[in-house]
C-alpha atoms as a PDB file:
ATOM      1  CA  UNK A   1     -12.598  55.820  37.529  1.00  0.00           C
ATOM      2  CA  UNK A   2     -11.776  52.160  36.836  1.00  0.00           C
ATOM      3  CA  UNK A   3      -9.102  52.095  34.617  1.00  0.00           C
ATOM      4  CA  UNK A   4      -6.985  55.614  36.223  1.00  0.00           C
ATOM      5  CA  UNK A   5      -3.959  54.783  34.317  1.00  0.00           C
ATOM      6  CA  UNK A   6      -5.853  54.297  31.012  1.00  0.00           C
ATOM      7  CA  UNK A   7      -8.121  57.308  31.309  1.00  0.00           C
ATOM      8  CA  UNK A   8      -4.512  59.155  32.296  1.00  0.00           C
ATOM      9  CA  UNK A   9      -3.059  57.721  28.498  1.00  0.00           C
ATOM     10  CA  UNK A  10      -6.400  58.504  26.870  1.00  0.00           C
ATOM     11  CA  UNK A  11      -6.421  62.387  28.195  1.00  0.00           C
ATOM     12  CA  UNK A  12      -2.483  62.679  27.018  1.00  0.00           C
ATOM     13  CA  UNK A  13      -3.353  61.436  23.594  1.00  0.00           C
ATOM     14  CA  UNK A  14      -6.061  64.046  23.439  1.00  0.00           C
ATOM     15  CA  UNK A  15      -3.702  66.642  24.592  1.00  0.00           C
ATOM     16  CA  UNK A  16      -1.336  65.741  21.765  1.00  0.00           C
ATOM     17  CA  UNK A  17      -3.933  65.100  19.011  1.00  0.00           C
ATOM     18  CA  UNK A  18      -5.124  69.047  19.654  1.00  0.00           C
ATOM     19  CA  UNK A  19      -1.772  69.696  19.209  1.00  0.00           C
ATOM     20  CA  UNK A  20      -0.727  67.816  16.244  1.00  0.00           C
ATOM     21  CA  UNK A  21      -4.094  67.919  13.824  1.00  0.00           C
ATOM     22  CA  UNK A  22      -5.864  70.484  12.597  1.00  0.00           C
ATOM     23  CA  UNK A  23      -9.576  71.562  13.575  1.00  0.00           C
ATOM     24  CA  UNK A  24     -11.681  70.202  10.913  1.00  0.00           C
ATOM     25  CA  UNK A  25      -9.981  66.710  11.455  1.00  0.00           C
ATOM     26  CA  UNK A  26     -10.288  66.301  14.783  1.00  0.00           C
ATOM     27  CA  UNK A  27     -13.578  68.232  15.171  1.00  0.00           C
ATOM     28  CA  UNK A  28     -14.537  65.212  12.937  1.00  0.00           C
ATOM     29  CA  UNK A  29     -12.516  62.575  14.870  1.00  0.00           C
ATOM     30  CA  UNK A  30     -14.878  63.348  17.362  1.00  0.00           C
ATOM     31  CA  UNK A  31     -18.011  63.302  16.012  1.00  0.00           C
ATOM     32  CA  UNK A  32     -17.510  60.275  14.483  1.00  0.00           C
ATOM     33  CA  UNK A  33     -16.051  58.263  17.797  1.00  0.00           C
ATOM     34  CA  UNK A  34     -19.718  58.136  18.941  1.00  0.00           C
ATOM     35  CA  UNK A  35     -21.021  56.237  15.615  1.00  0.00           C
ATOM     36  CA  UNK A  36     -17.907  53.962  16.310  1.00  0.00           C
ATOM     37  CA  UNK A  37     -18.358  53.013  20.000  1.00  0.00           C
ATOM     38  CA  UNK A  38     -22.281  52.909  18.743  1.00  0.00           C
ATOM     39  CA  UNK A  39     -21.210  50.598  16.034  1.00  0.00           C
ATOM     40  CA  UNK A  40     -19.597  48.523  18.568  1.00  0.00           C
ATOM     41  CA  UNK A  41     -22.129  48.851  21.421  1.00  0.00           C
ATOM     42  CA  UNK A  42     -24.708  46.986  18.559  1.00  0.00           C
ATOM     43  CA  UNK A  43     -22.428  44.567  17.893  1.00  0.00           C
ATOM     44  CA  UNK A  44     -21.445  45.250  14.307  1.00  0.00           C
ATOM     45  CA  UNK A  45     -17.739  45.138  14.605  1.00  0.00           C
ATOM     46  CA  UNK A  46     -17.423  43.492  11.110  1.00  0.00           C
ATOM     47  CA  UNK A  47     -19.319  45.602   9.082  1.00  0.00           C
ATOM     48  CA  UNK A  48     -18.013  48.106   6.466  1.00  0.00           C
ATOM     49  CA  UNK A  49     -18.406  51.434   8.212  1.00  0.00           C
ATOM     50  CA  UNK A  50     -16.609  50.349  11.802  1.00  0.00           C
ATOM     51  CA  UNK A  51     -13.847  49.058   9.243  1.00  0.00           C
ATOM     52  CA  UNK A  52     -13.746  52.250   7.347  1.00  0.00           C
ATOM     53  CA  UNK A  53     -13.940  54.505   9.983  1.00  0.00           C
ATOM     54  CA  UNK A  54     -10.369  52.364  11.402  1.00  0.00           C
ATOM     55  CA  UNK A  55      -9.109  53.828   8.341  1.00  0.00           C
ATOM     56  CA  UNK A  56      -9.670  57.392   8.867  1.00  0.00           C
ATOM     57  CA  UNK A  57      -8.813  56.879  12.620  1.00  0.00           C
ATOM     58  CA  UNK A  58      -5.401  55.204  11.344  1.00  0.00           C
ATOM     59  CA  UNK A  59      -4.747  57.871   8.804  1.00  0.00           C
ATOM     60  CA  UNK A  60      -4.948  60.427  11.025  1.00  0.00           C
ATOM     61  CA  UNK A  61      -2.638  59.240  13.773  1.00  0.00           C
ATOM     62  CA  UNK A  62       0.411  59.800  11.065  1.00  0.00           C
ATOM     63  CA  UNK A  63       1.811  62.756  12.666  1.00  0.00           C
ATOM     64  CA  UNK A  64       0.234  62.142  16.642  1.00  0.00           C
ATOM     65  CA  UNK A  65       3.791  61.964  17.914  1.00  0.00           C
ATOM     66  CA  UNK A  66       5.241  63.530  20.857  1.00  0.00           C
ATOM     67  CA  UNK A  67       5.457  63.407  24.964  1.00  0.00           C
ATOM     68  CA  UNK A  68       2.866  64.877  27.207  1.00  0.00           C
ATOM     69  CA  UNK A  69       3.356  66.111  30.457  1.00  0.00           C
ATOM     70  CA  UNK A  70       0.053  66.020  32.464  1.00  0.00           C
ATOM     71  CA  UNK A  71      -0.212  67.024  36.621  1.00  0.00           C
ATOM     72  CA  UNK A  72      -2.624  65.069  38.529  1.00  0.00           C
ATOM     73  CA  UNK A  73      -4.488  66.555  41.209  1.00  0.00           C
ATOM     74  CA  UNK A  74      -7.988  65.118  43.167  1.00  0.00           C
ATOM     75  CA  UNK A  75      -9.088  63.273  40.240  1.00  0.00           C
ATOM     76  CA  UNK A  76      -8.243  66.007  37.540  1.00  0.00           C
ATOM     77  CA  UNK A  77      -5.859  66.092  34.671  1.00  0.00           C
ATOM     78  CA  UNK A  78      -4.639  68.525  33.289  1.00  0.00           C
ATOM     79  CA  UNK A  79      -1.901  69.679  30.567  1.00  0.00           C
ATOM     80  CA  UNK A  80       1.874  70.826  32.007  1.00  0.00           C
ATOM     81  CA  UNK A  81       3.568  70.463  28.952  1.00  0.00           C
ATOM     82  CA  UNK A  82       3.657  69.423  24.882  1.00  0.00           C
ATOM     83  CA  UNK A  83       6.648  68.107  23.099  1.00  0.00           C
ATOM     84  CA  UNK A  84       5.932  67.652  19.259  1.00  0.00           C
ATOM     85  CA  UNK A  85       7.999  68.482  16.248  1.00  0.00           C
ATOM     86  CA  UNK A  86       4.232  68.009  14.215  1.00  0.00           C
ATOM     87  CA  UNK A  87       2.690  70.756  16.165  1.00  0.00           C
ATOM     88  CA  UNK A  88       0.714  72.648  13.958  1.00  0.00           C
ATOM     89  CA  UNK A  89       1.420  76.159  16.488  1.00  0.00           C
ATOM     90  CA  UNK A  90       4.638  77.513  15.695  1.00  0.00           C
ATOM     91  CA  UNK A  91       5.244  80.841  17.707  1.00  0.00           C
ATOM     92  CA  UNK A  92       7.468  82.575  15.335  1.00  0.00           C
ATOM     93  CA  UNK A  93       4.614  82.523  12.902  1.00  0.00           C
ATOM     94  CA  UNK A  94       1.418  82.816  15.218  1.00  0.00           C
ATOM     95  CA  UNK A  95       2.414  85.734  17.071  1.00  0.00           C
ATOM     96  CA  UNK A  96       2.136  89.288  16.728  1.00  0.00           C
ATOM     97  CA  UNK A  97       6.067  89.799  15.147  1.00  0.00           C
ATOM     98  CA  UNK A  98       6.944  90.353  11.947  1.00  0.00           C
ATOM     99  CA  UNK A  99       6.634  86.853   9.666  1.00  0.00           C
ATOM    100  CA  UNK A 100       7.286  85.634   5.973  1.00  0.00           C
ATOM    101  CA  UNK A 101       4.547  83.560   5.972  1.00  0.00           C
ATOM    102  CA  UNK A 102       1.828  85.147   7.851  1.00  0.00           C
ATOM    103  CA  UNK A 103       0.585  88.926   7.041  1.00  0.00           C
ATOM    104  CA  UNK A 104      -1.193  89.950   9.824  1.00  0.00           C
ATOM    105  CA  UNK A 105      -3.872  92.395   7.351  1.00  0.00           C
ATOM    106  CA  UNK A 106      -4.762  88.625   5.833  1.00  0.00           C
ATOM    107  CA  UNK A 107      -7.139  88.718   8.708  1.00  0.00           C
ATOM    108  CA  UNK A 108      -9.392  91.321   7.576  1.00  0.00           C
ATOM    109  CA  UNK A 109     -10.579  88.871   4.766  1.00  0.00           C
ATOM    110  CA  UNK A 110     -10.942  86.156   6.706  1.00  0.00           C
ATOM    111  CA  UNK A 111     -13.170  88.356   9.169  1.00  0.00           C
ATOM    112  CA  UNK A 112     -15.414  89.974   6.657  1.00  0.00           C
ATOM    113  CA  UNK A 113     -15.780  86.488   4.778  1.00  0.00           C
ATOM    114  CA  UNK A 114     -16.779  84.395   8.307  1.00  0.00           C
ATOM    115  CA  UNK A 115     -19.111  86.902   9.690  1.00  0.00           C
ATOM    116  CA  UNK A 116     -20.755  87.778   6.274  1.00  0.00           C
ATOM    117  CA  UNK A 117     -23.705  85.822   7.311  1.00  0.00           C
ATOM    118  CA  UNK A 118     -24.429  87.235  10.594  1.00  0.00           C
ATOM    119  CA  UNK A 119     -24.044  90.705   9.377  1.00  0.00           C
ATOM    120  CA  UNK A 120     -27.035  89.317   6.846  1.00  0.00           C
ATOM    121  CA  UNK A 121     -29.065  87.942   9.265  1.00  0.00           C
ATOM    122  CA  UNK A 122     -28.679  91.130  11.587  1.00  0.00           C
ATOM    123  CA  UNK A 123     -29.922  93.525   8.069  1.00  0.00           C
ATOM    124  CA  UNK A 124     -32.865  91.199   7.681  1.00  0.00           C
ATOM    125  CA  UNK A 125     -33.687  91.651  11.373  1.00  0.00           C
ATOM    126  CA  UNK A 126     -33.389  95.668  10.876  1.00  0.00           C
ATOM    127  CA  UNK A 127     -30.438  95.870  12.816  1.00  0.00           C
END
């Protein structure tokens, strides 16, 4: 590690960013961080997509605001703490209690509609 202070920064902003946006946006963040340093690898820092792609990085940093507490230990980082008032987990509605905005049967939908095709795919095979 060359850079230990930098790679400790990086890793923090990670831990916030999984805290702060949701899954389709940063599952896409990170797909498209290897056409960027790509991009930039080839030497095509002025063209259109590297400049776009600043965009969407910008844009998506809006709410990536907080503190991170990370423990270091032999060369590993990991996660002690997350202070964010964007955090997209909110305990009073994620848990198993009682909540306005959450019915718990809601679920059942979203289980039947997400596993729709492998109950398909498991007829077909005579399953």
């Amino acid at each position: 590690m060359r850079t230990p202070g930098g790679t400790i920064l990086y890793e923090a902003h990670n831990i916030l960013e999984s805290a702060t946006l949701d899954k389709d946006t940063l599952h896409f963040k990170q797909m498209v961080s290897y056409k960027y340093g790509e991009l930039i690898y080839n030497g095509l820092w002025y063209c259109k997509l590297r400049e776009s792609i600043d965009a969407f990085m910008e844009q998506t940093q809006d709410n990536v605001t907080g503190t991170v507490k990370v423990k270091l230990y032999k060369g590993n980082i990991k996660p002690a703490g997350i202070f964010t008032e964007n955090a997209l987990y909110d305990e009073g509605i994620s848990s198993f209690g009682n909540s306005e905005l959450y019915d718990h049967k809601d679920a059942e939908g979203f289980i039947n509609l997400f596993t729709l095709p492998l109950k398909i795919r498991a007829m077909k095979a005579g399953k």
